[in-house]
Protein backbone atom coordinates (compact mmCIF):
# COMPACT_ATOMS: atom_id res chain seq x y z
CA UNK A 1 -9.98 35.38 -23.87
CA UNK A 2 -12.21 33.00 -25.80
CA UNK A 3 -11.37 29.37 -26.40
CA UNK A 4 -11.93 26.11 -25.10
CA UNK A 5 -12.04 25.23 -21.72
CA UNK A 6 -10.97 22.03 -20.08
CA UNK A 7 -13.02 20.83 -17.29
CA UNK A 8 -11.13 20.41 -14.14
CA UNK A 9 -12.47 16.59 -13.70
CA UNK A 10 -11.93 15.82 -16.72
CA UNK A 11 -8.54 13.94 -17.69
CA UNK A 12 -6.82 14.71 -21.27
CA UNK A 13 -5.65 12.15 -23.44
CA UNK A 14 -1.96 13.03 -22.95
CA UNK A 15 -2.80 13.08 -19.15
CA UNK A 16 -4.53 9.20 -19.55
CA UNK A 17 -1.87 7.75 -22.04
CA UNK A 18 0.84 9.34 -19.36
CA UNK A 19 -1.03 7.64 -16.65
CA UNK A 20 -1.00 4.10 -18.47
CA UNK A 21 2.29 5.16 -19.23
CA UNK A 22 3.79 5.05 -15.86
CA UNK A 23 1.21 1.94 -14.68
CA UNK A 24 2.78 -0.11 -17.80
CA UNK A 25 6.06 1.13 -16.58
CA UNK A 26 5.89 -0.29 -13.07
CA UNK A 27 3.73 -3.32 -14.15
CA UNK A 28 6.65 -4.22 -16.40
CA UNK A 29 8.98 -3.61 -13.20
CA UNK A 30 6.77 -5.98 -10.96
CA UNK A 31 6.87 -8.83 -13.79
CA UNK A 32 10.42 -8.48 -13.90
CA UNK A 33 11.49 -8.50 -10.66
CA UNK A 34 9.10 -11.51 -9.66
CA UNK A 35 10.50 -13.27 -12.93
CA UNK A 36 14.18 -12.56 -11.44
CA UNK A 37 12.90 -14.00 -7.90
CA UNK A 38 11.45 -17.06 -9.55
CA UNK A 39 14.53 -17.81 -11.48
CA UNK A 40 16.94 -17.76 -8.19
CA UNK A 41 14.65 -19.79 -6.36
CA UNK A 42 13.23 -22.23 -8.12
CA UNK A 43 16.14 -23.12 -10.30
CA UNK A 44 19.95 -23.34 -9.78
CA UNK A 45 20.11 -21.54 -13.37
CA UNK A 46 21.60 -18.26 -13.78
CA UNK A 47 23.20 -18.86 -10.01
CA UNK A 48 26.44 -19.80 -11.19
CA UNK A 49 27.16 -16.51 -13.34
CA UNK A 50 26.53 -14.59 -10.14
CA UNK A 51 27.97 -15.44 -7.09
CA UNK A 52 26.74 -12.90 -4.87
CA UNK A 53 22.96 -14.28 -5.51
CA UNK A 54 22.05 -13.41 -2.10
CA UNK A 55 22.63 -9.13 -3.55
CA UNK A 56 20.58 -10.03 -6.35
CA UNK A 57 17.64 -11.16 -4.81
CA UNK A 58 18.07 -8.70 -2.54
CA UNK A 59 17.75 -5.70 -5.07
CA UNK A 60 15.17 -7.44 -6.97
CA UNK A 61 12.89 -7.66 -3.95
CA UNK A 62 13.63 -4.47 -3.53
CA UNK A 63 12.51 -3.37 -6.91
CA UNK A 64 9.42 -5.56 -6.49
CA UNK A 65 8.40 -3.72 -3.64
CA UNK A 66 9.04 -0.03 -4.79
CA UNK A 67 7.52 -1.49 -8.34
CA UNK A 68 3.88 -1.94 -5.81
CA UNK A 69 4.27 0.69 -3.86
CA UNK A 70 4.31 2.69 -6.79
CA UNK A 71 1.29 0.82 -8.49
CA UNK A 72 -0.65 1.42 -5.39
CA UNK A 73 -0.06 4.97 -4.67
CA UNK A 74 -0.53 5.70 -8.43
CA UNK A 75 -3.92 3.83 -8.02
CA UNK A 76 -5.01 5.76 -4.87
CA UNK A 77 -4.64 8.68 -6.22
CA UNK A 78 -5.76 8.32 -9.70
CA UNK A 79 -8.67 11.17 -9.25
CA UNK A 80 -6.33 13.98 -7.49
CA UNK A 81 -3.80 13.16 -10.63
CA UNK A 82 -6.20 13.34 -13.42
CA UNK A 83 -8.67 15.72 -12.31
């Protein structure tokens, strides 16, 4: 069969913009949850409308470490997923 051939090394565009897609997608994650973690300790606002705070910092910190987690492992292996 003749056609083009894609080189295994080399990444397509959908692969790249998929790959930005997800880093963008736990980037945003990180801000978030470190902009929830600011606002519960370094201000009383937004502690009144939740009184179980203590839950909510603990699921944010929770989603700011699976949010790195998955930055880093995504990182790591950048070259196994795109080649």
């Amino acid at each position: 069969m003749k056609g083009k051939s894609i080189s295994a090394s080399t990444p397509t565009p959908t692969s790249l913009m998929l790959y930005k897609a997800a880093m963008s997608h736990f980037e945003s994650q990180k801000n978030e949850s470190l902009a929830i973690l600011k606002v519960y300790f370094q201000s009383s606002l937004g502690v009144g409308d939740h009184p179980n705070f203590l839950d909510e910092i603990k699921k944010a910190a929770i989603s700011l470490s699976e949010a790195e987690e998955a930055l880093l492992s995504l990182e790591k292996y950048k070259n196994d997923i795109l080649s």
